[in-house]
N, C-alpha and C. Protein backbone atom coordinates (compact mmCIF):
# COMPACT_ATOMS: atom_id res chain seq x y z
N UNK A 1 0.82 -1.20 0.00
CA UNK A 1 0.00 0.00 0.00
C UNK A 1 0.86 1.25 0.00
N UNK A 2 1.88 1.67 -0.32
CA UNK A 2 2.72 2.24 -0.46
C UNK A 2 4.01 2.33 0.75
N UNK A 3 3.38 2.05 2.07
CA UNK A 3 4.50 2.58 3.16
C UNK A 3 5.09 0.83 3.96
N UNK A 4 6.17 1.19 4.07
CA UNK A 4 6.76 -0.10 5.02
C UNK A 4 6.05 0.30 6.45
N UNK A 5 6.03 1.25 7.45
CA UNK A 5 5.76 1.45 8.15
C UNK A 5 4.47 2.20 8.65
N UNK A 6 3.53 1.94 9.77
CA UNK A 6 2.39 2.28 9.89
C UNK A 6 2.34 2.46 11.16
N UNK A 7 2.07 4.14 11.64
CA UNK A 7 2.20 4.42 12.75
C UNK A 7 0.40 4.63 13.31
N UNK A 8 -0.05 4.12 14.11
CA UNK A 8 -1.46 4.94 14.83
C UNK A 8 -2.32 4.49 14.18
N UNK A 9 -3.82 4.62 14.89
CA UNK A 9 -4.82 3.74 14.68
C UNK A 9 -5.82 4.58 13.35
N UNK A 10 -5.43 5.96 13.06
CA UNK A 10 -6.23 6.44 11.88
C UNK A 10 -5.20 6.23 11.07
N UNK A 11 -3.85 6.11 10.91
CA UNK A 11 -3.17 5.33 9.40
C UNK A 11 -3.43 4.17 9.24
N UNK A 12 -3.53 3.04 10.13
CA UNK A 12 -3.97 1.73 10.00
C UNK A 12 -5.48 1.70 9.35
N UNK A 13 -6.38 2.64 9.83
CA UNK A 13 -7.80 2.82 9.39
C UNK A 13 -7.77 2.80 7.50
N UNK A 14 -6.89 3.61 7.64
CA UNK A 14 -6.48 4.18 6.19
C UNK A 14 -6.01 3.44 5.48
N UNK A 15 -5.07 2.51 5.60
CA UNK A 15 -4.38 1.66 5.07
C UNK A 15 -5.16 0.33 4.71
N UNK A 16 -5.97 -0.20 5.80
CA UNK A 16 -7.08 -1.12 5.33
C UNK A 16 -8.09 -0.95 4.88
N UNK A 17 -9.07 0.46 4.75
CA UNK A 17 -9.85 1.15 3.93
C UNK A 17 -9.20 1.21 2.12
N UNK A 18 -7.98 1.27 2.16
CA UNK A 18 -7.47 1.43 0.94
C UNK A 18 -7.15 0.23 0.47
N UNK A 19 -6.90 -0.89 1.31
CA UNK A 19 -6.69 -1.96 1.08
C UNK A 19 -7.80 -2.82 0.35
N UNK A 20 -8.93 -2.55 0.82
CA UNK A 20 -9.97 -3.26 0.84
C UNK A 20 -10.75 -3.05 -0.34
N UNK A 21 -10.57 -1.22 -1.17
CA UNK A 21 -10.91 -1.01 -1.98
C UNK A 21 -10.27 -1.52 -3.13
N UNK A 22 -9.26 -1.57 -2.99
CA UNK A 22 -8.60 -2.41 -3.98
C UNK A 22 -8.46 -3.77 -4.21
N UNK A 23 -8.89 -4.44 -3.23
CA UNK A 23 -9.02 -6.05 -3.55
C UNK A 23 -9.96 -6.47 -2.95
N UNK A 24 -11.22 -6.08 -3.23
CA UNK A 24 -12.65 -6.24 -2.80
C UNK A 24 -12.61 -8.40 -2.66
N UNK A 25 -11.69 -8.72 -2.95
CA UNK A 25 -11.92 -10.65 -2.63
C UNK A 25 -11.07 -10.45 -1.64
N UNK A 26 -10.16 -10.01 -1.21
CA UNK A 26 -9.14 -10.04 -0.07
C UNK A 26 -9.90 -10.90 0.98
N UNK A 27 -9.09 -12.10 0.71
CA UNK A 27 -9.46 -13.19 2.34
C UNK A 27 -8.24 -13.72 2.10
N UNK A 28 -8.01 -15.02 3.42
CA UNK A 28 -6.98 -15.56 4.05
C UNK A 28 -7.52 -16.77 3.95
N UNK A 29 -6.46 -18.00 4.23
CA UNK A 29 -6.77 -19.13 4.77
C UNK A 29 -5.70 -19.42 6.15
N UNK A 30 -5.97 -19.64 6.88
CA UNK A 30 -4.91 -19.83 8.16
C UNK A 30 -4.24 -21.20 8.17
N UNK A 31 -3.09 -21.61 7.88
CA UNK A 31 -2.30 -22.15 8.02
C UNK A 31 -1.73 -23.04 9.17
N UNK A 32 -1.14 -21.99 10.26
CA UNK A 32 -1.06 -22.03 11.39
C UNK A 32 -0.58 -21.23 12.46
N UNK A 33 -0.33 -21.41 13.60
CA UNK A 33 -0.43 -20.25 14.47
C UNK A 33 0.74 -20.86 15.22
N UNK A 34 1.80 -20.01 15.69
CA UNK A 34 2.66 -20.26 16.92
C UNK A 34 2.84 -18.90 17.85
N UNK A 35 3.12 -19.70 18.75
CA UNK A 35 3.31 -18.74 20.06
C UNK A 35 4.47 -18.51 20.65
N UNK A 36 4.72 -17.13 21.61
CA UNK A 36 5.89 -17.18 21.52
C UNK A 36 5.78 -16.39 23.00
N UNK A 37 6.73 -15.82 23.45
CA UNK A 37 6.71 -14.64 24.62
C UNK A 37 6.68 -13.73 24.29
N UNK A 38 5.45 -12.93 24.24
CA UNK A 38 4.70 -11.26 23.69
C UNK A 38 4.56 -11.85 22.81
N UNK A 39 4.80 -12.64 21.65
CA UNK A 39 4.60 -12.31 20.31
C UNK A 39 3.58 -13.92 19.41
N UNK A 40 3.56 -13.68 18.79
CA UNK A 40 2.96 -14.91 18.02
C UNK A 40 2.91 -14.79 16.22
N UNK A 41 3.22 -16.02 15.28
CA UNK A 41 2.81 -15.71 14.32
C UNK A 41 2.45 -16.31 13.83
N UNK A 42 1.55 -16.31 12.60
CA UNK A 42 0.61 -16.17 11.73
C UNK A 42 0.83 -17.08 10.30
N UNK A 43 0.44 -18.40 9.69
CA UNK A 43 1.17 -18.12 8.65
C UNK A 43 -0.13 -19.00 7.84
N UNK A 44 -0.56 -17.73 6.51
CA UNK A 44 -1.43 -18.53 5.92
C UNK A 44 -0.99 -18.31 4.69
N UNK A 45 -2.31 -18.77 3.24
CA UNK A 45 -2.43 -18.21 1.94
C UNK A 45 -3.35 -17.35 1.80
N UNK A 46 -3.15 -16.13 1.18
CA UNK A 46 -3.84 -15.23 0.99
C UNK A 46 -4.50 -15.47 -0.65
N UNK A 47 -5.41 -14.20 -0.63
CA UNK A 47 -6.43 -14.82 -1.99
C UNK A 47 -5.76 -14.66 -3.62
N UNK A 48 -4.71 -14.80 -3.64
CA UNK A 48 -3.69 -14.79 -4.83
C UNK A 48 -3.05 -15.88 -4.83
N UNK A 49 -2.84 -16.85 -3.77
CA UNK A 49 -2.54 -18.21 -2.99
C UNK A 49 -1.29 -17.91 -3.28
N UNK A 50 -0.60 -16.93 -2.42
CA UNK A 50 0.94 -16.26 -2.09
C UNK A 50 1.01 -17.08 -0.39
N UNK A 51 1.58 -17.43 -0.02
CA UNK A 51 1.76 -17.80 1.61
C UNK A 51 2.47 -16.66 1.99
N UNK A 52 2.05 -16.39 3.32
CA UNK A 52 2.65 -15.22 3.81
C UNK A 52 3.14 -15.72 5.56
N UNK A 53 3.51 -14.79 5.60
CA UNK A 53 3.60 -15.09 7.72
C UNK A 53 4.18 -13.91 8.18
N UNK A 54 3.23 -13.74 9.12
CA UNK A 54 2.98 -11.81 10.15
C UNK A 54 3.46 -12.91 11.12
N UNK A 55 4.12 -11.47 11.98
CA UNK A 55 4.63 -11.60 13.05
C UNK A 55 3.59 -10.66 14.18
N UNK A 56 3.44 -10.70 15.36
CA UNK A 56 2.94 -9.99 16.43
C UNK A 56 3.43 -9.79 17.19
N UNK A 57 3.79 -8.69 17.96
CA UNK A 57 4.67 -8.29 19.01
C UNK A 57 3.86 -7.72 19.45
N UNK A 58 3.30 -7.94 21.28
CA UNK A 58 1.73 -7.46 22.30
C UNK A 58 2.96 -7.00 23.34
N UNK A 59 2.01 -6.09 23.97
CA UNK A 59 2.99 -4.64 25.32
C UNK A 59 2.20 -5.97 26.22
N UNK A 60 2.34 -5.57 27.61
CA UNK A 60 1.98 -5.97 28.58
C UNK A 60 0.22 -6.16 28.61
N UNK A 61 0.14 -5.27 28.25
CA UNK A 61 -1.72 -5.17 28.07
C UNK A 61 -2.61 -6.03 26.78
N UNK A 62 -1.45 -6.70 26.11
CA UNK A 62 -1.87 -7.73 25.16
C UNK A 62 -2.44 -7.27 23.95
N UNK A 63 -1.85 -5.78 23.65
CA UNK A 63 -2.12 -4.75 22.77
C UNK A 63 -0.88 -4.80 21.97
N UNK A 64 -1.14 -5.13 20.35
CA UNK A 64 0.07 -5.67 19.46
C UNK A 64 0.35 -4.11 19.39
N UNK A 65 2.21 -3.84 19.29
CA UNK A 65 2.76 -2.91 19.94
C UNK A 65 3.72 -2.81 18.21
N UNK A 66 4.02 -3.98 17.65
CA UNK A 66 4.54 -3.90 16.09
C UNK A 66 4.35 -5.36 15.12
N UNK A 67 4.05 -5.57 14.07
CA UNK A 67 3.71 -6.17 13.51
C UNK A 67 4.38 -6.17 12.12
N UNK A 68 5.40 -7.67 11.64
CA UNK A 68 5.26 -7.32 10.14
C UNK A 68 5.09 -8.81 9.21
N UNK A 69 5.66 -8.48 8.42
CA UNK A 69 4.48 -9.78 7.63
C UNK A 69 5.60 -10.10 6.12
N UNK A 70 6.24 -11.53 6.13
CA UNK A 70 6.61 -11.57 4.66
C UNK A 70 5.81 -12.74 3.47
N UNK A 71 6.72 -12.59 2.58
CA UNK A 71 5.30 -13.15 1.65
C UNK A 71 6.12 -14.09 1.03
N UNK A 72 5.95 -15.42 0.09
CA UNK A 72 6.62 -16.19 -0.27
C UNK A 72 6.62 -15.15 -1.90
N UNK A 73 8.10 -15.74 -2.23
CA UNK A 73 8.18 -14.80 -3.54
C UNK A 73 7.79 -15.89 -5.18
N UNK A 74 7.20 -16.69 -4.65
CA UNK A 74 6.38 -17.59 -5.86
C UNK A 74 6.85 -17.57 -6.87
């Protein structure tokens, strides 16, 4: 969506508003899930059937604090 980085909850708003307009099929399939200390990740196929895997990093309050995500290069 143009930026590596995404600060605050009205750029995130923005970023998946823009996201969404542009790939009105945008879904996932979940793969699987691991856990970790603060963090956990993610690893599915998305609707282009690219595999990807996000990472999660949660503060104390279990509020994801940074997040990023790579994609298989197919």
């Amino acid at each position: 969506m143009g930026k590596a980085e995404i600060r605050g909850i009205v750029a995130l708003r923005k970023y998946w508003s823009r996201a969404l307009e542009n790939q009105p099929d945008l879904h996932f399939k979940v793969l699987d899930i691991f856990s970790g200390v603060d963090m956990m990740v993610i690893t599915y196929v998305n609707h282009n059937e690219v595999k990807a895997a996000e990472t999660l990093h949660f503060d104390e309050n279990a509020m994801v604090v940074m997040a990023s995500a790579c994609h298989s290069l197919k």
